[in-house]
Protein backbone atom coordinates (compact mmCIF):
# COMPACT_ATOMS: atom_id res chain seq x y z
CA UNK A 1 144.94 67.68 185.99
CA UNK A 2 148.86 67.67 185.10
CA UNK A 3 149.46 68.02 181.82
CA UNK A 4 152.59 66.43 179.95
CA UNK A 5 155.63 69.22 178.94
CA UNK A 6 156.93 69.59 175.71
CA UNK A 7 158.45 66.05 175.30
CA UNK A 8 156.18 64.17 176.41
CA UNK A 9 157.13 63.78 180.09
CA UNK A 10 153.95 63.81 182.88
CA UNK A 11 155.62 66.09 185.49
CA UNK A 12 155.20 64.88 189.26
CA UNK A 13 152.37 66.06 191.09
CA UNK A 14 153.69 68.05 194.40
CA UNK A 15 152.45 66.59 197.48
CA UNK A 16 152.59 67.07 201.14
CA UNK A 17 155.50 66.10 203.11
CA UNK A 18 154.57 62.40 204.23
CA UNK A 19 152.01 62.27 201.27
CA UNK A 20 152.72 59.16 198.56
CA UNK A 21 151.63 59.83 194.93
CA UNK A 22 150.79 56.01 193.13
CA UNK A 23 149.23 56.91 189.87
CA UNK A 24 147.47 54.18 187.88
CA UNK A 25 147.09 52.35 191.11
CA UNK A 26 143.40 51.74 190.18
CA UNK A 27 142.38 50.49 186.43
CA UNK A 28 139.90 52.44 185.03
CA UNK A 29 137.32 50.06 185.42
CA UNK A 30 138.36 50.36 188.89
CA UNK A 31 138.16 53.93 188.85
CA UNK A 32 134.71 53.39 187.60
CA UNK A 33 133.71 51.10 190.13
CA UNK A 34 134.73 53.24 193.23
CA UNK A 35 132.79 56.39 191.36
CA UNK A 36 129.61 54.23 191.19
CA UNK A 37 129.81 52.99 194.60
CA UNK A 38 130.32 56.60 196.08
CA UNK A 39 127.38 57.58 193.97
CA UNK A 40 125.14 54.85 196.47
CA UNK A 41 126.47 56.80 199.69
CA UNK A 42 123.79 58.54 201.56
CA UNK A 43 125.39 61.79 201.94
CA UNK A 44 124.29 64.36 204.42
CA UNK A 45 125.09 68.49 204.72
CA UNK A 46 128.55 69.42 206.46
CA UNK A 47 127.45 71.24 209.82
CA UNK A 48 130.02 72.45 212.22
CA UNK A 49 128.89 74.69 215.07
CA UNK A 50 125.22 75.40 213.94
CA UNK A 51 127.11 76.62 210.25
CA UNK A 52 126.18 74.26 207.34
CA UNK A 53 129.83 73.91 205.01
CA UNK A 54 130.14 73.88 201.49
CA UNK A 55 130.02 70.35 201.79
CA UNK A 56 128.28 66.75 201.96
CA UNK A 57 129.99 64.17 204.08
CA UNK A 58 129.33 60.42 205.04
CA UNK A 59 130.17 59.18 208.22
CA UNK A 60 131.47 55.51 208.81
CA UNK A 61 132.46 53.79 212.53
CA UNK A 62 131.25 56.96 214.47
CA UNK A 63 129.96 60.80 214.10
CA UNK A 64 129.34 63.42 216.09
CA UNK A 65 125.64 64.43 216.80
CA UNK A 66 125.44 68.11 217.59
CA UNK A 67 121.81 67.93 219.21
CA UNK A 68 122.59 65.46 221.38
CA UNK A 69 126.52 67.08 222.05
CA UNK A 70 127.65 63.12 221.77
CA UNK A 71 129.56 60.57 219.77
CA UNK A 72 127.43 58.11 218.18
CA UNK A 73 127.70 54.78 216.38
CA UNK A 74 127.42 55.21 212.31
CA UNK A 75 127.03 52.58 209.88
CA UNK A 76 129.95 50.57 209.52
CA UNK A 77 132.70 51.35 206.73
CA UNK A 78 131.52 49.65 203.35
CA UNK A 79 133.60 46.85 202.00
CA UNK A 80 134.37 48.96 198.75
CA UNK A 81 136.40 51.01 201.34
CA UNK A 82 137.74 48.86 203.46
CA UNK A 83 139.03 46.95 200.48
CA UNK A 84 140.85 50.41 199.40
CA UNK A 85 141.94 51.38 202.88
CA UNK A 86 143.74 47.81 202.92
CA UNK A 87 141.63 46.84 206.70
């Protein structure tokens, strides 16, 4: 969390080259919405190479099934995203 400086100004967060910082691009209320509907996600453990990561992920569109050494269909992206991603 960036904290404002002695007068009151929020310094800029740094961000990757090619990165775009848009703060208060969601309301809070949208904030809160998002947060809820992340909540709903059936997240699974992070597992790369037979190692589990310090992770959960969700997979939308396709994932990678390590038993089976193949790319399978997932569920489809929720609207909530979509709506965010702008597709």
């Amino acid at each position: 969390m960036l904290q404002a400086d002695l007068f009151g100004h929020a310094p800029q967060p740094e961000v990757p080259p090619g990165f775009d910082h848009w703060p208060d691009v969601l309301s809070a209320f949208e904030q809160a919405a998002v947060v809820e509907q992340l909540q709903r996600l059936d997240f699974s453990p992070y597992e790369h190479m037979g190692f589990q990561g310090f992770r959960r992920i969700a997979a939308f569109g396709r994932r990678y099934d390590l038993e089976r050494g193949s790319l399978e269909v997932a569920d489809p992206w929720p609207d909530f995203l979509k709506a965010l991603l702008g597709v």
